[in-house]
N, C-alpha and C. Protein backbone atom coordinates (compact mmCIF):
# COMPACT_ATOMS: atom_id res chain seq x y z
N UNK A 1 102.81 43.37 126.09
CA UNK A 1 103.41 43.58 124.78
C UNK A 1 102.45 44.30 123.84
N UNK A 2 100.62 43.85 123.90
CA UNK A 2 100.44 44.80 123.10
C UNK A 2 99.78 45.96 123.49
N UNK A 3 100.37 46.43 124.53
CA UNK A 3 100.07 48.00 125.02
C UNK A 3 101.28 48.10 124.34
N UNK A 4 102.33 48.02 124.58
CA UNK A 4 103.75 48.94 123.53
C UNK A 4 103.77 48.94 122.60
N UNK A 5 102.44 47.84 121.85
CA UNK A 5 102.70 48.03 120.64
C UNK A 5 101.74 49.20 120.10
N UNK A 6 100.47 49.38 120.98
CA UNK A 6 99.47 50.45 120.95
C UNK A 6 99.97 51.87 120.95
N UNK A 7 100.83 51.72 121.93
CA UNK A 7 101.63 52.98 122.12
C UNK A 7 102.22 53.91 121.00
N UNK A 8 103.23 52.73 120.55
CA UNK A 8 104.00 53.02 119.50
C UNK A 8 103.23 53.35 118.57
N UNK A 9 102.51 52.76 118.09
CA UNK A 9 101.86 52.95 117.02
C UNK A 9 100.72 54.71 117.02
N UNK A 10 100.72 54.90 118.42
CA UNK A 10 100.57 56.20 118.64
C UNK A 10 100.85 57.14 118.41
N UNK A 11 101.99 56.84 118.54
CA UNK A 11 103.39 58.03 118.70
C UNK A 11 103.72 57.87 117.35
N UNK A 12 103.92 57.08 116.33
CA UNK A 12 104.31 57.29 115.00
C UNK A 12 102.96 57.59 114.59
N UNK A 13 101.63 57.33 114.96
CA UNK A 13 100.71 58.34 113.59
C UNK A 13 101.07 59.80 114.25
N UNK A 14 100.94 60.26 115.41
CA UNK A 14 101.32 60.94 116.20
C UNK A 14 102.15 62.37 115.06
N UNK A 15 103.64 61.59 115.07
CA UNK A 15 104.36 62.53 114.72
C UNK A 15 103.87 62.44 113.08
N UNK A 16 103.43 61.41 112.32
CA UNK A 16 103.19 61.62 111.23
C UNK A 16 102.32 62.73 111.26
N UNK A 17 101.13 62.50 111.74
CA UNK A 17 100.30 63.72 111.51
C UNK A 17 100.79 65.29 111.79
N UNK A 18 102.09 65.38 112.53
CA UNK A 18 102.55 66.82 113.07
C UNK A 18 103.33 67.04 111.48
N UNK A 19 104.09 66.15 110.79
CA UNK A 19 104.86 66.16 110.07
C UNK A 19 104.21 66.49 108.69
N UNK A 20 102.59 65.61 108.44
CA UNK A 20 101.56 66.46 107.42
C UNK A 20 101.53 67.70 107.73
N UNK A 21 101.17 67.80 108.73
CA UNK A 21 100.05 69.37 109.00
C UNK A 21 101.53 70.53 108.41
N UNK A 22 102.12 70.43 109.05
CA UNK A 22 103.40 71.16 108.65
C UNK A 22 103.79 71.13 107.16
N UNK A 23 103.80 70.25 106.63
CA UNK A 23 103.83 70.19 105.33
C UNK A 23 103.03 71.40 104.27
N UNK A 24 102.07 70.92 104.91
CA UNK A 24 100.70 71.77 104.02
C UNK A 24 100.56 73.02 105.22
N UNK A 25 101.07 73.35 106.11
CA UNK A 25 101.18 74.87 106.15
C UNK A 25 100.61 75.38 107.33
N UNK A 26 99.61 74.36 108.14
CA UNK A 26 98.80 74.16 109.37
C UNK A 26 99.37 75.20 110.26
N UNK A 27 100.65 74.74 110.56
CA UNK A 27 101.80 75.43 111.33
C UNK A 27 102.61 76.67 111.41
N UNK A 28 102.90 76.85 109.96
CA UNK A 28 103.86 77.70 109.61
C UNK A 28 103.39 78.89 108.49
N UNK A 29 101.78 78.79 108.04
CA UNK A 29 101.31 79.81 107.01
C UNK A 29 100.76 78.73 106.00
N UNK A 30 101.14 79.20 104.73
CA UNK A 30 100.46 78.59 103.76
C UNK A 30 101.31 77.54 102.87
N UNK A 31 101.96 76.80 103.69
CA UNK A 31 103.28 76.04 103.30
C UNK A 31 104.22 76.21 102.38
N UNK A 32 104.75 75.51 101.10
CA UNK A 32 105.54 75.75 100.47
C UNK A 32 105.67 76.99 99.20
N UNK A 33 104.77 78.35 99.70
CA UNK A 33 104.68 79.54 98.84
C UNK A 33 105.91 80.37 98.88
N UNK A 34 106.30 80.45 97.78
CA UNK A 34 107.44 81.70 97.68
C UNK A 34 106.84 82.56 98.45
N UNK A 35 108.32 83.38 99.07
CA UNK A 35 107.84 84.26 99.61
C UNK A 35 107.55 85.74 99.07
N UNK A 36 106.97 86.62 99.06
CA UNK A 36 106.52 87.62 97.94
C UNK A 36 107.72 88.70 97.56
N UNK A 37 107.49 89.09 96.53
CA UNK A 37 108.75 89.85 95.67
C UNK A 37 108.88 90.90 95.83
N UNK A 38 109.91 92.24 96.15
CA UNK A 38 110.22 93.46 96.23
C UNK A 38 108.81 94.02 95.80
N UNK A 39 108.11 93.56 94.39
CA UNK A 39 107.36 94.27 93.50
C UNK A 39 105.58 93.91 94.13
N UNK A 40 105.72 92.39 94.68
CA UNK A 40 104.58 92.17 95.54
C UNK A 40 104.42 92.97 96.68
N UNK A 41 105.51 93.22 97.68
CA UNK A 41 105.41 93.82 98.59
C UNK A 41 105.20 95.41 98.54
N UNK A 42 105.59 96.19 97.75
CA UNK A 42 105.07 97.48 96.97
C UNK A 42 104.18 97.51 96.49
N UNK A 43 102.82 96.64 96.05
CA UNK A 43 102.15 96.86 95.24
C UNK A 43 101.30 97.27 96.45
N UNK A 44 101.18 95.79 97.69
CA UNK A 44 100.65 95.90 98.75
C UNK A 44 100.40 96.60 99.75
N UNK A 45 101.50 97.58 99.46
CA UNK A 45 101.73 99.07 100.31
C UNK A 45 100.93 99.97 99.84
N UNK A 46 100.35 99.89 98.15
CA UNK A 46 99.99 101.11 97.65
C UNK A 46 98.31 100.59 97.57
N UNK A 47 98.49 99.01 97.56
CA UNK A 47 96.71 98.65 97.01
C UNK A 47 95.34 99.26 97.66
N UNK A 48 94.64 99.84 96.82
CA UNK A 48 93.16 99.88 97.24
C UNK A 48 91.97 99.60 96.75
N UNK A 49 90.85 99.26 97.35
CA UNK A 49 89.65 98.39 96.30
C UNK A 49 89.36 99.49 95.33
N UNK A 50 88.86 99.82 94.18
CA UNK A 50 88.45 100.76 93.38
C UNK A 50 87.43 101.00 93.78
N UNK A 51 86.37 100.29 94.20
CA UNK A 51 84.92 100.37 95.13
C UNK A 51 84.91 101.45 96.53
N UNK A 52 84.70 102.78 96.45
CA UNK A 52 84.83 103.78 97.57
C UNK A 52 84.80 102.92 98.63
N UNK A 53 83.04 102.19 99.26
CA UNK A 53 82.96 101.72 100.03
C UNK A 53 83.77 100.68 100.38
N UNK A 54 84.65 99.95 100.00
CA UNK A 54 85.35 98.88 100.39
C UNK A 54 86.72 99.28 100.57
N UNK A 55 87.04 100.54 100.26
CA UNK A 55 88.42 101.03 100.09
C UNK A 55 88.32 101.50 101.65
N UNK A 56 87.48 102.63 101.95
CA UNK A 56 87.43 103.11 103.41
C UNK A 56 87.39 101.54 104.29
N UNK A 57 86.74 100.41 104.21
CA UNK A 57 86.66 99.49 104.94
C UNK A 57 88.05 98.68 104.67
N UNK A 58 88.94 99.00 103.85
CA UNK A 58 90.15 98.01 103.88
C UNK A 58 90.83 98.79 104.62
N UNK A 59 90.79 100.34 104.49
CA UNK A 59 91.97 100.97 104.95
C UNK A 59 91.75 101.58 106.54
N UNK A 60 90.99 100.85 107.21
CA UNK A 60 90.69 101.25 108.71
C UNK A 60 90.29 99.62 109.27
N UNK A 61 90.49 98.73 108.25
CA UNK A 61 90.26 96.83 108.97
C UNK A 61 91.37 96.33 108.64
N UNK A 62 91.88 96.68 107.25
CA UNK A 62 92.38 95.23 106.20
C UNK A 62 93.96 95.70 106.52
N UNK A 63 94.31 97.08 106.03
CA UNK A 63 96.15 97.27 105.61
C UNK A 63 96.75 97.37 106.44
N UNK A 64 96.45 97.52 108.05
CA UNK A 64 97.26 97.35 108.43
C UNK A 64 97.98 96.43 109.26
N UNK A 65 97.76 95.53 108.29
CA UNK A 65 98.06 94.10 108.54
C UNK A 65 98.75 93.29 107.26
N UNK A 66 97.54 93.52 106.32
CA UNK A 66 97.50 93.14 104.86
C UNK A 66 98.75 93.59 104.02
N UNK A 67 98.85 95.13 104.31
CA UNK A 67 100.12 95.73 103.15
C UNK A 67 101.29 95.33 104.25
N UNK A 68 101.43 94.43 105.12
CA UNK A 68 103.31 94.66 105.48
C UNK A 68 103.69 93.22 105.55
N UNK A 69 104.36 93.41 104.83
CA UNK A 69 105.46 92.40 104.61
C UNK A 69 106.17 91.41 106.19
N UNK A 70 105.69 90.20 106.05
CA UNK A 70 105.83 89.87 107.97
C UNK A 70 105.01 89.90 109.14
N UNK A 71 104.12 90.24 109.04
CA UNK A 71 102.82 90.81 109.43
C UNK A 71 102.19 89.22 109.84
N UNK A 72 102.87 88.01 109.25
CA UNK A 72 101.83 86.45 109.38
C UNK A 72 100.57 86.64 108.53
N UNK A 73 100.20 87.90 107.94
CA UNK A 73 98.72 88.04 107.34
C UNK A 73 98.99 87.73 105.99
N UNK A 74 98.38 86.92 104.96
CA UNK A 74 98.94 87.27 103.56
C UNK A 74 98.77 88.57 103.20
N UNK A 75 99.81 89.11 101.76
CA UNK A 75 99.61 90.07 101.24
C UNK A 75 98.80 90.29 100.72
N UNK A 76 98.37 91.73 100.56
CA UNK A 76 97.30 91.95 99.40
C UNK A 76 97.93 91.72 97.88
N UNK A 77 97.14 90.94 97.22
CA UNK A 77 98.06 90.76 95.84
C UNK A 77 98.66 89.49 95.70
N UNK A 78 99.42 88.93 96.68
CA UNK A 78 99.94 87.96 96.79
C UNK A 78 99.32 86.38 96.48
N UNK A 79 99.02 86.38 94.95
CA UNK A 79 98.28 85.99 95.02
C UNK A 79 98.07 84.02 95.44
N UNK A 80 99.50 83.70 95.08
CA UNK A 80 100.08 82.83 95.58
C UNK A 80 99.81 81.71 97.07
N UNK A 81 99.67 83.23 97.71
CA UNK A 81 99.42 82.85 99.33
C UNK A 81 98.23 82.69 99.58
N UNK A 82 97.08 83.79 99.19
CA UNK A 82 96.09 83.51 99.09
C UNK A 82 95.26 81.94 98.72
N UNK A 83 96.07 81.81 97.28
CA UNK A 83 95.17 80.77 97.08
C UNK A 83 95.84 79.13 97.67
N UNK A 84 96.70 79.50 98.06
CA UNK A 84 97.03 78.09 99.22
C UNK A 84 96.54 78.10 100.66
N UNK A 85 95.91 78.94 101.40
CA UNK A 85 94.75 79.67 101.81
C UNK A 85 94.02 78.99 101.46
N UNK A 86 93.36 79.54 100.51
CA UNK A 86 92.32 79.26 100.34
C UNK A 86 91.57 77.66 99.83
N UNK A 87 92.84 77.16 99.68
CA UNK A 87 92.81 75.31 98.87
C UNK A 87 92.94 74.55 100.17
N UNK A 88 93.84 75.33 101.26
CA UNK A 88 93.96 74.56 102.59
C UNK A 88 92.86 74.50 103.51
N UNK A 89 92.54 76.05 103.29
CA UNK A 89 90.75 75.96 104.20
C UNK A 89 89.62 75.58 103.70
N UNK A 90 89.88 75.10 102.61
CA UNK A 90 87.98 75.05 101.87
C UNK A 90 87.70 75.85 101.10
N UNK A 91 88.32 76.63 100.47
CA UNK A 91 87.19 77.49 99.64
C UNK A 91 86.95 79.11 100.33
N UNK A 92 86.33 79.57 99.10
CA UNK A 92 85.90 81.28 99.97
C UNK A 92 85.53 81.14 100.92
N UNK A 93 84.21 80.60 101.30
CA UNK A 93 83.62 80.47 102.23
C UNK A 93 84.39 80.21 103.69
N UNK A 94 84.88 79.01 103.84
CA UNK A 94 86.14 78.90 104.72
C UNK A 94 87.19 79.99 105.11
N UNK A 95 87.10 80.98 104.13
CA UNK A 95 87.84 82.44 104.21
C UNK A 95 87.21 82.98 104.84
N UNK A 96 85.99 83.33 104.41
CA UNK A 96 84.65 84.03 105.40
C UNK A 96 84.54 83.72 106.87
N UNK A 97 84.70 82.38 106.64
CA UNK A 97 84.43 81.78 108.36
C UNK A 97 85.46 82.14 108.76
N UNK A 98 86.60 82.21 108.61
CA UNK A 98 88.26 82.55 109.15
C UNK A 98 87.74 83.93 109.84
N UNK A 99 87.40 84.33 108.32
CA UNK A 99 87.17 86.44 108.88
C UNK A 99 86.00 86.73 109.87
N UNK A 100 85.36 85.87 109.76
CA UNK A 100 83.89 86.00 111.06
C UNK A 100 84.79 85.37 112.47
N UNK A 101 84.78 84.26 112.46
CA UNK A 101 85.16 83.80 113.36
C UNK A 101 86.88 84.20 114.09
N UNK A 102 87.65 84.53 113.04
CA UNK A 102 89.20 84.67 114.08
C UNK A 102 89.60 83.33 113.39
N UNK A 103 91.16 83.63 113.09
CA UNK A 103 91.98 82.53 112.86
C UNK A 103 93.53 83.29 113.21
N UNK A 104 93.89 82.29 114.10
CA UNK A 104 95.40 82.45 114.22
C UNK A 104 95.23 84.29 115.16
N UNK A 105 95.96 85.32 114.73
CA UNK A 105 96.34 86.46 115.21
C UNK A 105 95.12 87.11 114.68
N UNK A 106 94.08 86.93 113.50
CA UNK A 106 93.26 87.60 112.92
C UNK A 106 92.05 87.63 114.13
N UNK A 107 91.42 88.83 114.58
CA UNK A 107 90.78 89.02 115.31
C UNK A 107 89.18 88.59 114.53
N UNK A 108 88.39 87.97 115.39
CA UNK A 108 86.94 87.81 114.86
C UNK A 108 86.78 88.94 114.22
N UNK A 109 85.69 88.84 113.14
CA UNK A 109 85.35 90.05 112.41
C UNK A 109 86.33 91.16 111.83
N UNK A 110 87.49 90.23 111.77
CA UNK A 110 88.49 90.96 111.31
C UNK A 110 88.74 93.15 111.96
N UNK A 111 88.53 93.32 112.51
CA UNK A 111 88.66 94.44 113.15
C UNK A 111 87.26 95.35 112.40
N UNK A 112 86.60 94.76 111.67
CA UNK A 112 85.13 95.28 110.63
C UNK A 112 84.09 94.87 111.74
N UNK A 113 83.72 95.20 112.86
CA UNK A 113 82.21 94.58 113.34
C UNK A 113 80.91 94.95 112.67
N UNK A 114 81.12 96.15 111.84
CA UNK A 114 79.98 96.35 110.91
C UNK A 114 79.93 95.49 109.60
N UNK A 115 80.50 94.70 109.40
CA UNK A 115 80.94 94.74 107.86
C UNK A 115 79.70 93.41 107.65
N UNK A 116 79.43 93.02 106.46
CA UNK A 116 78.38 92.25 105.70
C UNK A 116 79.26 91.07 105.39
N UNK A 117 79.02 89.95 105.58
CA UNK A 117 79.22 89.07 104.28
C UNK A 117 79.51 89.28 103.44
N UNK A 118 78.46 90.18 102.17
CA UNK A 118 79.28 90.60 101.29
C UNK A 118 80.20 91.23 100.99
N UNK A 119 80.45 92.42 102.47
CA UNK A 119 81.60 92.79 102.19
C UNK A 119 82.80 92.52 102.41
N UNK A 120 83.00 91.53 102.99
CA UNK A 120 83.96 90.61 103.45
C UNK A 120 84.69 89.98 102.38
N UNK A 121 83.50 89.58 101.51
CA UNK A 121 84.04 88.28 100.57
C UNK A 121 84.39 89.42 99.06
N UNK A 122 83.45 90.51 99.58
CA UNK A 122 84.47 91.86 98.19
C UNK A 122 86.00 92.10 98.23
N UNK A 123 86.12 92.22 100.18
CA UNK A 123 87.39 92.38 100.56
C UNK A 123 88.91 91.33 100.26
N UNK A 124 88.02 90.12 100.83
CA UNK A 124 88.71 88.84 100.55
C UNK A 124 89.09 88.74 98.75
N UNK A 125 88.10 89.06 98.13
CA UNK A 125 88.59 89.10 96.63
C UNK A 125 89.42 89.86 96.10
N UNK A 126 88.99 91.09 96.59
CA UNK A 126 89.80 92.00 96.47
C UNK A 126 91.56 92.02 97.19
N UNK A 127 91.56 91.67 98.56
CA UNK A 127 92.91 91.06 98.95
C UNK A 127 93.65 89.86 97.79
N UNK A 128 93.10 89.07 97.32
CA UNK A 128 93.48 87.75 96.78
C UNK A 128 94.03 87.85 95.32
N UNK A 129 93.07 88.86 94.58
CA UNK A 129 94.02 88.80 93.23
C UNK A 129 94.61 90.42 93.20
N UNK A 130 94.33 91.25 94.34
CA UNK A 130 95.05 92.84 94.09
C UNK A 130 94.18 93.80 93.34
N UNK A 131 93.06 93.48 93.09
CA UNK A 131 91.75 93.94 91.91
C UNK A 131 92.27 93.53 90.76
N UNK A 132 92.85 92.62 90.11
CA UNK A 132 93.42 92.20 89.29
C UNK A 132 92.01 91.42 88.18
């Protein structure tokens, strides 16, 4: 009797915990974020860092992923998504580690094998509020 009860009690933290993670976005993106607006998704098509050097590095790593709508990547701009992102992983830093390391479809080093730290976290800023 109390193996079934071990069990059970398995299987309900079990699905509880599938039923958090999903909640907050583990699963499905960045959980309960609108999804971005005619005017988000245009902005994202056109965005570039004002910084030369980071503009050539978004637009041969970052857009073509970043500006399309569906893509699983957040938008550039979006800023919404970003920062549930960023509240779910920890912080910038946790962004950084995402972009070094690979998360989900995002390739290690984000398709940048040259790129710095700092320029990562220019990029990441720059993705997150649109240069805003």
């Amino acid at each position: 009797m109390k193996t079934n009860r071990k069990w059970l009690a398995a299987i309900v933290l079990a699905v509880a915990g599938v039923a958090a993670y999903s909640a907050v976005g583990l699963f499905g993106g960045a959980g309960a974020v609108a999804p971005p607006t005619s005017v988000q998704i245009a902005f994202a098509d056109d965005a570039s860092p004002a910084d030369a050097a980071l503009a050539e590095i978004y637009d041969r790593a970052c857009r073509a992923c970043h500006s399309v709508d569906g893509s699983g990547a957040p938008l550039t701009g979006h800023m919404a998504d970003w920062q549930a992102r960023e509240t779910l992983r920890g912080g910038m830093q946790a962004l950084l580690r995402s972009t070094r390391q690979g998360y989900r479809d995002m390739p290690a080093m984000g398709l940048c094998n040259d790129c710095s730290d700092d320029e990562f976290l220019g990029l990441i800023a720059f993705m997150k509020t649109g240069g805003a």
